[in-house]
Protein backbone atom coordinates (compact mmCIF):
# COMPACT_ATOMS: atom_id res chain seq x y z
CA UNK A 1 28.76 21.44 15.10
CA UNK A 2 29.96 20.47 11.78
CA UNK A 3 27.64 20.09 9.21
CA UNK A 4 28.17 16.56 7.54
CA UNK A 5 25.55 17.02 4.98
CA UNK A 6 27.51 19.49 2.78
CA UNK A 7 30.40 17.36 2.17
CA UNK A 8 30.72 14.49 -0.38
CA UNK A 9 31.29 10.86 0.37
CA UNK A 10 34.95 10.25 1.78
CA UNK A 11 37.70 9.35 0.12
CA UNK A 12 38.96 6.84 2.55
CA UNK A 13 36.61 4.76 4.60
CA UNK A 14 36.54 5.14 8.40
CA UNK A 15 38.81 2.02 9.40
CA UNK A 16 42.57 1.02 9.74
CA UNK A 17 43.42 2.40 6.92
CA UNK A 18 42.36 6.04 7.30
CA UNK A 19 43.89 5.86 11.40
CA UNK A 20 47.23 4.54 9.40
CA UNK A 21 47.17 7.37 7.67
CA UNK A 22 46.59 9.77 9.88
CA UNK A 23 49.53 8.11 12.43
CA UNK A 24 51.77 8.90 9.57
CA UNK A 25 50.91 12.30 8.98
CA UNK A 26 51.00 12.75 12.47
CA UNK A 27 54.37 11.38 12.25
CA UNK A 28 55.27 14.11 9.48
CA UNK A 29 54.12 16.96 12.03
CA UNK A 30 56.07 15.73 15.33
CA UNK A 31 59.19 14.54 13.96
CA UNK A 32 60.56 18.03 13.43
CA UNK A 33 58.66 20.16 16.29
CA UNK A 34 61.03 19.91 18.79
CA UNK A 35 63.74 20.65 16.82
CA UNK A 36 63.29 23.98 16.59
CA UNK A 37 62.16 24.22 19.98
CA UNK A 38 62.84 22.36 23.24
CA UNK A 39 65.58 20.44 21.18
CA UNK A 40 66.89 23.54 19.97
CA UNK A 41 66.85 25.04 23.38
CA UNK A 42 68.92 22.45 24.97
CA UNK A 43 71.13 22.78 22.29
CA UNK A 44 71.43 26.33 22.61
CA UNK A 45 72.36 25.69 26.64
CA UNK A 46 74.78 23.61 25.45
CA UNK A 47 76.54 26.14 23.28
CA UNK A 48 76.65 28.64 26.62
CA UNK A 49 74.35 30.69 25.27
CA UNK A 50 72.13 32.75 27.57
CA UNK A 51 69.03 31.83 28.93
CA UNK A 52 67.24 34.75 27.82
CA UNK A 53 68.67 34.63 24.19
CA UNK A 54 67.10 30.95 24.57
CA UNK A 55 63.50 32.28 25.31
CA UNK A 56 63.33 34.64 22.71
CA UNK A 57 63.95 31.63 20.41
CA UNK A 58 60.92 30.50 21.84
CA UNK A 59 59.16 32.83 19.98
CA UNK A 60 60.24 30.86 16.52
CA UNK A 61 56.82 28.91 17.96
CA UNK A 62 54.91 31.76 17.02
CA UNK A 63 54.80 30.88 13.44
CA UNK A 64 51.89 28.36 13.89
CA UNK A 65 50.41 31.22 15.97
CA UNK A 66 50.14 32.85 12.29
CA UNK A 67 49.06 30.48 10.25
CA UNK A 68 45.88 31.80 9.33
CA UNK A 69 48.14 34.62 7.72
CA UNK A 70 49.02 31.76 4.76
CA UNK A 71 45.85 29.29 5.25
CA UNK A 72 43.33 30.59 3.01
CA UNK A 73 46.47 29.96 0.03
CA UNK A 74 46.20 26.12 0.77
CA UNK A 75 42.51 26.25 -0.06
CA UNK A 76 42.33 28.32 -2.96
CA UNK A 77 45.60 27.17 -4.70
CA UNK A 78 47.29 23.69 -5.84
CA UNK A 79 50.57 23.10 -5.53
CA UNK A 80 51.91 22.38 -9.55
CA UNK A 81 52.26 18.90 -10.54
CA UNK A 82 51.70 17.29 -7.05
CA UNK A 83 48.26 18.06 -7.51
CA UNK A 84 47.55 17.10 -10.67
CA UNK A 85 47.84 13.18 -9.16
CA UNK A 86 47.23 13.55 -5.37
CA UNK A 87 44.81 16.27 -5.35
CA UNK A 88 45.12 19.66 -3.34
CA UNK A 89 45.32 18.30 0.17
CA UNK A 90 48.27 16.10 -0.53
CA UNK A 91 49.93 18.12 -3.19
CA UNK A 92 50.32 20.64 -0.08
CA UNK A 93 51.41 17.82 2.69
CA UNK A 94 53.73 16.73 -0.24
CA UNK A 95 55.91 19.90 -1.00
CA UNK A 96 55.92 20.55 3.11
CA UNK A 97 57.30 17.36 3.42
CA UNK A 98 60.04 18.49 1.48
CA UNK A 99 60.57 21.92 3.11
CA UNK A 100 61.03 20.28 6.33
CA UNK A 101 63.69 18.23 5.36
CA UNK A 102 65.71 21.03 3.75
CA UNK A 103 65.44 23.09 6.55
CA UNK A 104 66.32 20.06 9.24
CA UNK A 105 69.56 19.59 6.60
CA UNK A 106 70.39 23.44 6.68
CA UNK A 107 70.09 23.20 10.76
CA UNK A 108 72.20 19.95 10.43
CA UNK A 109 75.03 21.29 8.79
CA UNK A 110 74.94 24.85 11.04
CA UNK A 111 74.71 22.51 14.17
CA UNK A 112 77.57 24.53 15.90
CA UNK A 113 75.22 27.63 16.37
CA UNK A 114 78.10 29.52 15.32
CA UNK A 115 76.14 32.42 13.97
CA UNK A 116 72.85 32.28 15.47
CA UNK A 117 71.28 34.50 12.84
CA UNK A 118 71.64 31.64 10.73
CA UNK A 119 70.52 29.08 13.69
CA UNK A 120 67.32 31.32 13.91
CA UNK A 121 66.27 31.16 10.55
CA UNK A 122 66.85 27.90 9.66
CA UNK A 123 64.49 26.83 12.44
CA UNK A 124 61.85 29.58 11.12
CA UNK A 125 62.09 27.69 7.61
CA UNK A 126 61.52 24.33 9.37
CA UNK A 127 58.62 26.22 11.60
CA UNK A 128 56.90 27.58 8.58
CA UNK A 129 57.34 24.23 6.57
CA UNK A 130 55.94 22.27 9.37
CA UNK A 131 53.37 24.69 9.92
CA UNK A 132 52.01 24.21 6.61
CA UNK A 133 52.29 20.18 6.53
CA UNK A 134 49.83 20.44 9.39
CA UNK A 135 47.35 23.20 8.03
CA UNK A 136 46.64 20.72 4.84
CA UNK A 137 46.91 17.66 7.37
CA UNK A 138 44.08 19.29 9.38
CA UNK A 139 41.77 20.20 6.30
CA UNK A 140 42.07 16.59 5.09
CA UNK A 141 40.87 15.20 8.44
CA UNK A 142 38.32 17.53 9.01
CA UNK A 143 36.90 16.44 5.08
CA UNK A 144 37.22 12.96 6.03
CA UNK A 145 35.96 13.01 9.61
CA UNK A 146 32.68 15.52 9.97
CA UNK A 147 31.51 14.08 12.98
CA UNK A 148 32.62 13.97 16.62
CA UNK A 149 31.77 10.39 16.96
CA UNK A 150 34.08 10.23 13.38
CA UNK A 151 36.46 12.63 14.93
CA UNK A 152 37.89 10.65 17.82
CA UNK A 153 39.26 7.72 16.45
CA UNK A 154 41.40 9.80 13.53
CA UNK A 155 42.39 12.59 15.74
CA UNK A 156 43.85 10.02 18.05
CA UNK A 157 45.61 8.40 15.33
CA UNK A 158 47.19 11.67 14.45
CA UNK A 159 48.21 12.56 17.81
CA UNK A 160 49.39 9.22 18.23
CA UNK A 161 51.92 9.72 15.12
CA UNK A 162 52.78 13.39 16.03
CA UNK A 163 53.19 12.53 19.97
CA UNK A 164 55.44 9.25 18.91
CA UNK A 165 57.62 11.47 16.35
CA UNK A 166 57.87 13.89 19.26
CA UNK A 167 59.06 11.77 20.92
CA UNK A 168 61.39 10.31 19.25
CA UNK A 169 63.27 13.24 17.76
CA UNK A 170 63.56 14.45 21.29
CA UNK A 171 65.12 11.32 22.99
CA UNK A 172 67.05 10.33 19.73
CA UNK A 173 68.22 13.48 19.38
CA UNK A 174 69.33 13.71 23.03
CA UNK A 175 71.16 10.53 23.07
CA UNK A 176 72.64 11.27 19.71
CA UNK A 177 74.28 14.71 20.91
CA UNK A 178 75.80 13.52 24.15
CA UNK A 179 79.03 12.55 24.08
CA UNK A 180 79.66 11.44 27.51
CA UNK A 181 76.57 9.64 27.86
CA UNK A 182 75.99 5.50 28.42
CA UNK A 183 75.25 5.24 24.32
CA UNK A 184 78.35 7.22 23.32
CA UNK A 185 80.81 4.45 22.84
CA UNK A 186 78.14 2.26 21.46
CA UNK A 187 77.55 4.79 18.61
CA UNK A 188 81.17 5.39 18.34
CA UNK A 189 81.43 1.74 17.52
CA UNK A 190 79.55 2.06 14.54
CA UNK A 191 81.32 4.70 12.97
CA UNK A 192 79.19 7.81 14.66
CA UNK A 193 80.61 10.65 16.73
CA UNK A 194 77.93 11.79 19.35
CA UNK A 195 77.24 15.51 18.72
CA UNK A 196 74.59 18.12 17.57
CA UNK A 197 75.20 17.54 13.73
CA UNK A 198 74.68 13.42 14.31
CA UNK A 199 71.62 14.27 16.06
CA UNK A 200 69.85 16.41 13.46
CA UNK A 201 71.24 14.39 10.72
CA UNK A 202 69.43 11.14 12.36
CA UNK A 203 66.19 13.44 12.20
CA UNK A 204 66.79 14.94 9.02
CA UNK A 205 66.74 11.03 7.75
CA UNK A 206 63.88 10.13 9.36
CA UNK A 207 61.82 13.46 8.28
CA UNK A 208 62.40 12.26 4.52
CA UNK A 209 60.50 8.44 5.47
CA UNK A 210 56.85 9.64 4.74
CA UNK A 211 57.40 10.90 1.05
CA UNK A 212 57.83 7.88 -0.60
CA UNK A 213 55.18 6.92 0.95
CA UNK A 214 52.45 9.35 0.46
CA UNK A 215 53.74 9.50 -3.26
CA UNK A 216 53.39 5.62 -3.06
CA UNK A 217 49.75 6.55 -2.43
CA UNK A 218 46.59 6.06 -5.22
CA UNK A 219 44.77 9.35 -7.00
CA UNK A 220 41.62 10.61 -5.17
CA UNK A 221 40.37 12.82 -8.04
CA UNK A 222 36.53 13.05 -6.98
CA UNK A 223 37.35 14.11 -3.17
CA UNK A 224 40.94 16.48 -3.61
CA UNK A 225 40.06 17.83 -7.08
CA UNK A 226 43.06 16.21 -8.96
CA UNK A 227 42.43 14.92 -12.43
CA UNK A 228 44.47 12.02 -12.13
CA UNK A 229 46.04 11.99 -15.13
CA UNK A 230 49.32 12.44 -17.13
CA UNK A 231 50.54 9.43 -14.57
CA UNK A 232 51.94 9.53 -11.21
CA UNK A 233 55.46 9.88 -12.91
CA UNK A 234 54.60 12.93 -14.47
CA UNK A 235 53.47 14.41 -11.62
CA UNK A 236 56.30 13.59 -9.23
CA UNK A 237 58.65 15.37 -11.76
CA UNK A 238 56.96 18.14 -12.48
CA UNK A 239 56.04 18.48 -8.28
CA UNK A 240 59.75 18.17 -7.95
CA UNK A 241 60.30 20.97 -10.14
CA UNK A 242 57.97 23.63 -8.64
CA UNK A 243 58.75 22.87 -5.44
CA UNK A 244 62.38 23.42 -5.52
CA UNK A 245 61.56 26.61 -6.92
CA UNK A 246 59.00 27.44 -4.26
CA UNK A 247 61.73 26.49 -1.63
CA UNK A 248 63.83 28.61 -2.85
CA UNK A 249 61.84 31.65 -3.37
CA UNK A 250 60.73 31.03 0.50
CA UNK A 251 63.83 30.65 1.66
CA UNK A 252 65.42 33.97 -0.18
CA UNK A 253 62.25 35.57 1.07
CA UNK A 254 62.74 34.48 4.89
CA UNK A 255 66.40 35.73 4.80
CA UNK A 256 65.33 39.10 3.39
CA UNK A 257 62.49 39.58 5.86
CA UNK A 258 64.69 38.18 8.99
CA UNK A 259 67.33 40.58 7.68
CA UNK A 260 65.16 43.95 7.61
CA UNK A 261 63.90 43.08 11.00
CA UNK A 262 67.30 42.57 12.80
CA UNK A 263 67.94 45.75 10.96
CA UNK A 264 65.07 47.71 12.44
CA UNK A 265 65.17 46.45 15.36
CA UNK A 266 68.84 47.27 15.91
CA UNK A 267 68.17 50.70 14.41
CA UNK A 268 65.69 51.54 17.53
CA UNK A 269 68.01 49.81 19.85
CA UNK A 270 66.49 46.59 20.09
CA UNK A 271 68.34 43.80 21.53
CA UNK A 272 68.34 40.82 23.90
CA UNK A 273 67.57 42.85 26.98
CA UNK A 274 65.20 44.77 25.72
CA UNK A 275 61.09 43.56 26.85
CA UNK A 276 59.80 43.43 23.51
CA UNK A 277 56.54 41.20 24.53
CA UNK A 278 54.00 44.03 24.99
CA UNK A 279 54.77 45.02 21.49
CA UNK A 280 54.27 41.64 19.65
CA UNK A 281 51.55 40.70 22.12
CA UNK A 282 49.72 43.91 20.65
CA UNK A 283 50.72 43.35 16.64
CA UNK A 284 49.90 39.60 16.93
CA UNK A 285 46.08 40.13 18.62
CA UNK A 286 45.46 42.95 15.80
CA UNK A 287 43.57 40.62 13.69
CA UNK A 288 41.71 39.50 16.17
CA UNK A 289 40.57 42.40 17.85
CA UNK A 290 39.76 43.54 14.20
CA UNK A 291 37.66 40.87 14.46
CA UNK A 292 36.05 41.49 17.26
CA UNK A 293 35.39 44.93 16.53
CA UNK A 294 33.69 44.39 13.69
CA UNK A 295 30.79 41.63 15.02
CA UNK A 296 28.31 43.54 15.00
CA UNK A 297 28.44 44.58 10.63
CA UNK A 298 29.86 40.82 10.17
CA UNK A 299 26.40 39.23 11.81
CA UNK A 300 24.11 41.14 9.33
CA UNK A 301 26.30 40.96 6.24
CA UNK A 302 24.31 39.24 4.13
CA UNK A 303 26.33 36.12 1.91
CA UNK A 304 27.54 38.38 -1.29
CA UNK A 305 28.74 40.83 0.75
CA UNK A 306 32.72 41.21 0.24
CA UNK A 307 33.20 40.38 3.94
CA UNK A 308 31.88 36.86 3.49
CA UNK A 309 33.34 36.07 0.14
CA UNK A 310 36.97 37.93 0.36
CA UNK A 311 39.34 34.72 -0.23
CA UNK A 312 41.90 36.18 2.32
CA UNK A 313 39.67 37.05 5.13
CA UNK A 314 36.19 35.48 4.65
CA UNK A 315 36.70 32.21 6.32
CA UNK A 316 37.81 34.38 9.26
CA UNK A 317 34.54 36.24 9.17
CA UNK A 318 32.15 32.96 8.42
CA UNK A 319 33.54 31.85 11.58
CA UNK A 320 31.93 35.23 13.83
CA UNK A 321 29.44 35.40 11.71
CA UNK A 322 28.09 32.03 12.46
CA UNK A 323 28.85 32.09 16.49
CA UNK A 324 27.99 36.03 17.08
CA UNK A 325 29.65 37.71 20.58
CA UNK A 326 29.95 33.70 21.94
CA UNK A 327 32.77 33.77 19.64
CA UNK A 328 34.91 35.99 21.81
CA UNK A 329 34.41 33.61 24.71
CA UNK A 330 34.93 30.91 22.22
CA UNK A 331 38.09 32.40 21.47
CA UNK A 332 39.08 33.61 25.06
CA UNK A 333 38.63 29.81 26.00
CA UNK A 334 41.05 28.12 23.58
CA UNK A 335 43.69 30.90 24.09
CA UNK A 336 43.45 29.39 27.84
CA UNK A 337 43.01 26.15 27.64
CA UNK A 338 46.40 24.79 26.50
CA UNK A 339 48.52 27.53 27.78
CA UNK A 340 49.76 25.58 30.57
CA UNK A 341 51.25 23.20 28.56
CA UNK A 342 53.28 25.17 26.30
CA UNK A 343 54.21 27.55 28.82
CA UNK A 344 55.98 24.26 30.33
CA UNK A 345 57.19 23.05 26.84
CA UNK A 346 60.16 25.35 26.44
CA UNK A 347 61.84 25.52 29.72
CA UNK A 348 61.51 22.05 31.14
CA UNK A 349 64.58 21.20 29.65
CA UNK A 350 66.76 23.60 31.04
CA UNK A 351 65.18 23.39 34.02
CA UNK A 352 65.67 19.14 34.42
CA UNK A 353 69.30 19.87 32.97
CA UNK A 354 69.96 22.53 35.61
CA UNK A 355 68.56 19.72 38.41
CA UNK A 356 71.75 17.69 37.12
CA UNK A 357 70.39 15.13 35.27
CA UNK A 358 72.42 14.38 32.19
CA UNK A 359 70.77 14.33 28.52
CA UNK A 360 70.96 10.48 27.81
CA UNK A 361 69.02 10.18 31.36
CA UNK A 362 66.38 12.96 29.95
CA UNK A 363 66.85 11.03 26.64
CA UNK A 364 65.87 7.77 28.10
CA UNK A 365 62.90 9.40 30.18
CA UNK A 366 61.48 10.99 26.89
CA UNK A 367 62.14 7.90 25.02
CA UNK A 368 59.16 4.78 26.17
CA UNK A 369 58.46 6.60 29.55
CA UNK A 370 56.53 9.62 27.08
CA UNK A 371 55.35 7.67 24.41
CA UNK A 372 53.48 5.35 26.68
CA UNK A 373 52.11 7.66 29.22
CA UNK A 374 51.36 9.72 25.87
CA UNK A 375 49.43 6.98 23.81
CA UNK A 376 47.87 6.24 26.86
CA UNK A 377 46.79 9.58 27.68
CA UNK A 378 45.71 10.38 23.69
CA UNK A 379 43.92 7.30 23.82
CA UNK A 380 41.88 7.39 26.75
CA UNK A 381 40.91 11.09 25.43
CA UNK A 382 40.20 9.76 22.02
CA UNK A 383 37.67 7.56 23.55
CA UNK A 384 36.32 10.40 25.66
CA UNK A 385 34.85 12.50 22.63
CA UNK A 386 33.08 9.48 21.37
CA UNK A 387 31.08 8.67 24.23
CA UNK A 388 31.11 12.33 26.73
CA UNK A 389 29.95 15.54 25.91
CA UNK A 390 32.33 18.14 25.05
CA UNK A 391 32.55 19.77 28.68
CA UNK A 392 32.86 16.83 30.81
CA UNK A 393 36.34 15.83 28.10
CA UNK A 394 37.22 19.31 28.29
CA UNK A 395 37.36 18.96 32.38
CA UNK A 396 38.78 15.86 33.10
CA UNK A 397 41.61 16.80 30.18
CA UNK A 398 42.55 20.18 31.85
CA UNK A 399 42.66 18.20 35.48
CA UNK A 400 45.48 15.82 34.07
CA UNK A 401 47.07 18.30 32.00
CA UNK A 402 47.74 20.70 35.03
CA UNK A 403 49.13 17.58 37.55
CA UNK A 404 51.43 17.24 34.47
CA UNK A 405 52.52 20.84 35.27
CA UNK A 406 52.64 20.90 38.95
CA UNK A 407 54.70 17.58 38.63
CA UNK A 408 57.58 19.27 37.42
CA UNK A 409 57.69 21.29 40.93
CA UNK A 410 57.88 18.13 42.40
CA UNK A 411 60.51 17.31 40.64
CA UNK A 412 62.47 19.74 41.75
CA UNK A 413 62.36 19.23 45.41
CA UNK A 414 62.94 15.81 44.94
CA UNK A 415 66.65 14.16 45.12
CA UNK A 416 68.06 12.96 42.14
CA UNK A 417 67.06 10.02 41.04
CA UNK A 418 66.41 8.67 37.62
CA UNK A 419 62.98 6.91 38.60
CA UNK A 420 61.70 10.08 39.98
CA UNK A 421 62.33 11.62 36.58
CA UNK A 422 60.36 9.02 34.98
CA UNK A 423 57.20 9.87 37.04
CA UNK A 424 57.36 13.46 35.89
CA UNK A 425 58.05 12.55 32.52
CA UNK A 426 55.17 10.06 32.64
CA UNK A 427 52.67 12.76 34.65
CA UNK A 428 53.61 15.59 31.61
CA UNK A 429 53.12 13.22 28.78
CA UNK A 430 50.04 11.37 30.24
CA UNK A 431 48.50 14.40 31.15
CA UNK A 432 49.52 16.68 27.33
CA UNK A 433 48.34 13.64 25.47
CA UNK A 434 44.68 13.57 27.06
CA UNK A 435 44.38 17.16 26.71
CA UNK A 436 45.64 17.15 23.59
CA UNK A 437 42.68 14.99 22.04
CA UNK A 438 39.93 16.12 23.51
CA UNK A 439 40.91 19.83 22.01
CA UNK A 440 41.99 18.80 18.91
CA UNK A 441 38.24 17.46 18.13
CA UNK A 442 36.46 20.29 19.48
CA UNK A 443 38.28 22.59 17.63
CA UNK A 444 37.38 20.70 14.40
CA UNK A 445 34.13 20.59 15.68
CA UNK A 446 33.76 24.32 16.02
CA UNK A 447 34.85 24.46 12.28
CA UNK A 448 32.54 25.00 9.13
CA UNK A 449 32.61 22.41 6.27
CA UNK A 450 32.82 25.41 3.76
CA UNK A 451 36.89 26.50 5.18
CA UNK A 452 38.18 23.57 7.30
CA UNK A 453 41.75 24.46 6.86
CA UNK A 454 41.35 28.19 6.90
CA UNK A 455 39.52 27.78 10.28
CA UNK A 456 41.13 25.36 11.84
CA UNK A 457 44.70 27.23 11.53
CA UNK A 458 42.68 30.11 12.63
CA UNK A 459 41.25 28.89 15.55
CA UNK A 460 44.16 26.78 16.52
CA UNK A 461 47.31 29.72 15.74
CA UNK A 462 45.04 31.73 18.29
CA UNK A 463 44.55 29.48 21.00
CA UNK A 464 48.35 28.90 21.34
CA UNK A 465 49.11 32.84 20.45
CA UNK A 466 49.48 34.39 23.76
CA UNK A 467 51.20 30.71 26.06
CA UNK A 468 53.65 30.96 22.85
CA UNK A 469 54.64 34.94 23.51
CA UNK A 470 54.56 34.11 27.55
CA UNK A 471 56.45 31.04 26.58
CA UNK A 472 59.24 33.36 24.59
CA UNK A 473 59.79 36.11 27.73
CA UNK A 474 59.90 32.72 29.87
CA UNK A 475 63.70 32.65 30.79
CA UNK A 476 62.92 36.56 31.40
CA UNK A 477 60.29 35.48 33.78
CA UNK A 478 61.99 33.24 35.65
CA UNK A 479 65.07 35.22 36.10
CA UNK A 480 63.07 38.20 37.48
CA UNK A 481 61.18 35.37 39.91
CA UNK A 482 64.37 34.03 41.39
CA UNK A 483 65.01 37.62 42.55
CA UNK A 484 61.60 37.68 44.54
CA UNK A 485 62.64 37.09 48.81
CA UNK A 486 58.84 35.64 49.36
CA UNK A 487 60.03 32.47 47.32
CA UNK A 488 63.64 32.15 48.94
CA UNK A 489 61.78 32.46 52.71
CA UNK A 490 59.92 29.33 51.01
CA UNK A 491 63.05 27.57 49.59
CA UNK A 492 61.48 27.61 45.83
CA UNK A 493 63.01 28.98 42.59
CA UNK A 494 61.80 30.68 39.98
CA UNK A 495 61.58 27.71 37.97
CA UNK A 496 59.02 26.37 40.97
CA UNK A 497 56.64 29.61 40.85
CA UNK A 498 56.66 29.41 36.82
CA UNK A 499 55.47 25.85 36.49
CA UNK A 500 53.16 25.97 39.46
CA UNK A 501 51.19 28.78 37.69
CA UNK A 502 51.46 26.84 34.30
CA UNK A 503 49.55 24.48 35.93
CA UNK A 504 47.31 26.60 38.05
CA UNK A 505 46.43 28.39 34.41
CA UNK A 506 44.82 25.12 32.72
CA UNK A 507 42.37 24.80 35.43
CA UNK A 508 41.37 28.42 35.11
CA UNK A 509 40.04 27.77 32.06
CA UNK A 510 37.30 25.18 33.23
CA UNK A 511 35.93 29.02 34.71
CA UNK A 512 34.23 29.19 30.76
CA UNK A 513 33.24 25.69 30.64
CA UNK A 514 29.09 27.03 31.43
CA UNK A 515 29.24 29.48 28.72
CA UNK A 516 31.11 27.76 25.82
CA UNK A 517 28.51 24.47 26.45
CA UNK A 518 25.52 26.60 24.80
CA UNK A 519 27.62 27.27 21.79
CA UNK A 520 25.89 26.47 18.53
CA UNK A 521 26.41 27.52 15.37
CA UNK A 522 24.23 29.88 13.20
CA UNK A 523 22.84 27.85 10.54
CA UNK A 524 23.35 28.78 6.62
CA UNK A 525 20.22 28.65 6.05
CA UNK A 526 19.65 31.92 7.46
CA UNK A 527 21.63 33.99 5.12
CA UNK A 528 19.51 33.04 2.23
């Protein structure tokens, strides 16, 4: 769906060396993503807080959600210095490199979650940062890759990364906060006291690997509009420079924003009982509906017209413009199609940790038990989109990602065993990872040339956008399920009915599958 033709020769050939690349900024993305959320949420059950305080911590996932807010700044602006070596695309992975690690330091030394004020926005800091790496990440792949066939083999590469940082940080960090657990006196032998602060401090380290190494990389001036000049030197100071003060400024400006809101919010009598979800359901869909509502002046706006050329919202318009009322189903498909999975994502750990099993034995499970079933799984759908059409990926990817879901209801009628664990793990992972690729590329595939980045956040914040707000009420949920007699007459928990209709969810999105197949794009030519 993309069109190839409009975009100049690439400025790394399709091989090794581009999926190398790609595994490492994959690597950049998934190192710190579950530390500021199913990481963070164990870590918040450790610290006794309260399971509904937990799930609206969820909601720190929402940032990606708005992404598309910020976007449209990565393609119209450089970052200073970075990008007068690496170009645009890496002057903006660079600098959210280095947010990341700040923020995983700041949520290192706050580990105790004694003020959880500060916990929260620390990990919205580290949300935003990591948010960003992967808005430039995704423009720079969709540059380099224009074609499905193209597509495959780097998207895969970058899941790989992400899904191996993933991970990880979540079975390093696991092992590296429990104190009791089989590793404990190991690590104590070399001088390390198992806890919370270890744990993010090992991640914090590893976040701050792929710098050097991007900044190791050559000047691209003809395909990321750097000149190249004043030498790489030069540029790594000054990029130094200008991002500390851009940290800074985003960090003040976080704290100040955070602070108003807890303000108004405890002005109207906001708290943690209170069922905000309705209300930032409704504020978060604005732009979309806006959207929407608006189709039918967007497809004959001709391509001067303000609502095509507005930096801030005419990426967002190219898109409806180009794909007409099939770009509400469009839209109502993605929303679906991955909401299983995150709607699983948050509370999976409490839930195995409430079964009894101890967080070096979830530690071990997430450690080569996940990665394999996930390479496996990202692998198999990598190869998929080179070979199937879009609908029969889309299928099988939804089929695997759903027996992912339901196998965590298995799990929990199952005695405990650490082998039994395993196969969960492995049916999740397997299941995510397949899933996982086949969307990725036909996102990217539903994207113009003209505003990768811009479209891709926009696309992608909105297809996670209402699993992430379910995802946040989701200890809520399951505490008002537990209460229902019709699942104690059937012996099952709340935990049981939530992950059952995670599951049940991903298949109802094959239901768009015969619609969505016809989608084509409006061609350019037609505005002129």
């Amino acid at each position: 769906m993309t069109d190839a033709a409009t975009l100049p020769p690439p400025a790394i050939k399709p091989g090794i060396g581009r999926m190398a690349l790609y595994v490492l900024l994959g690597f950049s993305a998934g190192l710190p993503f579950y530390m500021f959320s199913t990481i963070l949420s164990a870590r918040l059950t450790d610290h006794g807080v309260a399971l509904t305080i937990i799930g609206f911590f969820a909601w720190v996932q929402l940032l990606p959600t708005f992404k598309f807010l910020w976007a449209p700044l990565l393609e119209k602006y450089d970052v200073p210095g970075f990008a007068r070596f690496w170009g645009k695309r890496r002057g903006w992975i660079m600098l959210s490199q280095l947010g990341i690690v700040t923020s995983m330091a700041a949520m290192t030394l706050t580990a105790s979650d004694a003020s959880l004020p500060v916990t929260a926005l620390f990990a919205v800091l580290l949300a935003f940062w990591t948010t960003t790496l992967e808005v430039a990440a995704d423009a720079w792949r969709i540059e380099l890759a224009p074609t499905q066939e193209e597509q495959g083999p780097i998207a895969a590469s970058n899941l790989w990364g992400y899904r191996t940082a993933m991970v990880a940080a979540g079975s390093g960090a696991l092992i590296f906060a429990d104190a009791s657990g089989s590793f404990a006196g190991t690590l104590r032998g070399f001088g390390i006291e198992p806890s919370w602060t270890s744990s993010y401090l090992l991640i914090t380290l590893a976040a701050a690997i792929p710098l050097p190494i991007l900044a190791s990389l050559p000047a691209q001036p003809s395909r990321e509009g750097g000149t190249g000049t004043g030498g790489r030197g030069v540029a790594l100071v000054t990029g130094l420079g200008a991002s500390a003060a851009i940290l800074l400024a985003i960090g003040l400006g976080t704290a100040l924003v955070g602070w108003l809101v807890l303000g108004a919010a405890s002005g109207i009598g906001v708290d943690a009982k209170t069922n905000v979800t309705p209300w930032v359901l409704g504020i978060s869909a604005l732009p979309f509906l806006a959207m929407a509502i608006a189709l039918p002046r967007i497809r004959t706006a001709g391509p001067n017209s303000p609502l095509r050329t507005s930096t801030a919202i005419g990426p967002y318009v190219d898109f409806f413009w180009r794909y007409g009322t099939l770009a509400i189903t469009l839209m109502a498909f993605v929303s679906i199609y991955r909401m299983g999975d995150v709607l699983a994502l948050n509370l999976s750990k409490p839930m195995i940790l409430g079964l009894g099993y101890t967080k070096t034995e979830i530690g071990r499970a997430d450690g080569i038990i996940a990665l394999v079933s996930s390479i496996v799984g990202v692998g198999l759908g990598g190869w998929m989109v080179t070979r199937w059409p879009s609908a029969i990926t889309l299928t099988i990817g939804a089929i695997f990602a759903a027996i992912g879901n339901f196998g965590f209801v298995w799990l929990a009628h199952m005695p405990h065993d650490e082998m039994t664990l395993y196969i969960a793990t492995a049916l999740d992972q397997f299941g995510n990872g397949m899933a996982g690729a086949v969307f990725v590329v036909y996102l990217s595939m539903l994207c113009s040339p003209r505003y990768p980045g811009a479209q891709y956040a926009f696309l992608s914040g909105f297809a996670f956008l209402l699993s992430r707000l379910l995802a946040g009420a989701g200890g809520t949920i399951v505490g008002q399920l537990d209460k229902m007699p019709w699942l104690k007459a059937l012996n099952a928990s709340g935990f049981d009915a939530f992950f059952f209709a995670s599951g049940a969810i991903s298949l109802a999105a094959l239901l768009f599958l015969p619609l969505i197949a016809r989608a084509r794009a409006r061609p350019y030519e037609e505005a002129a």
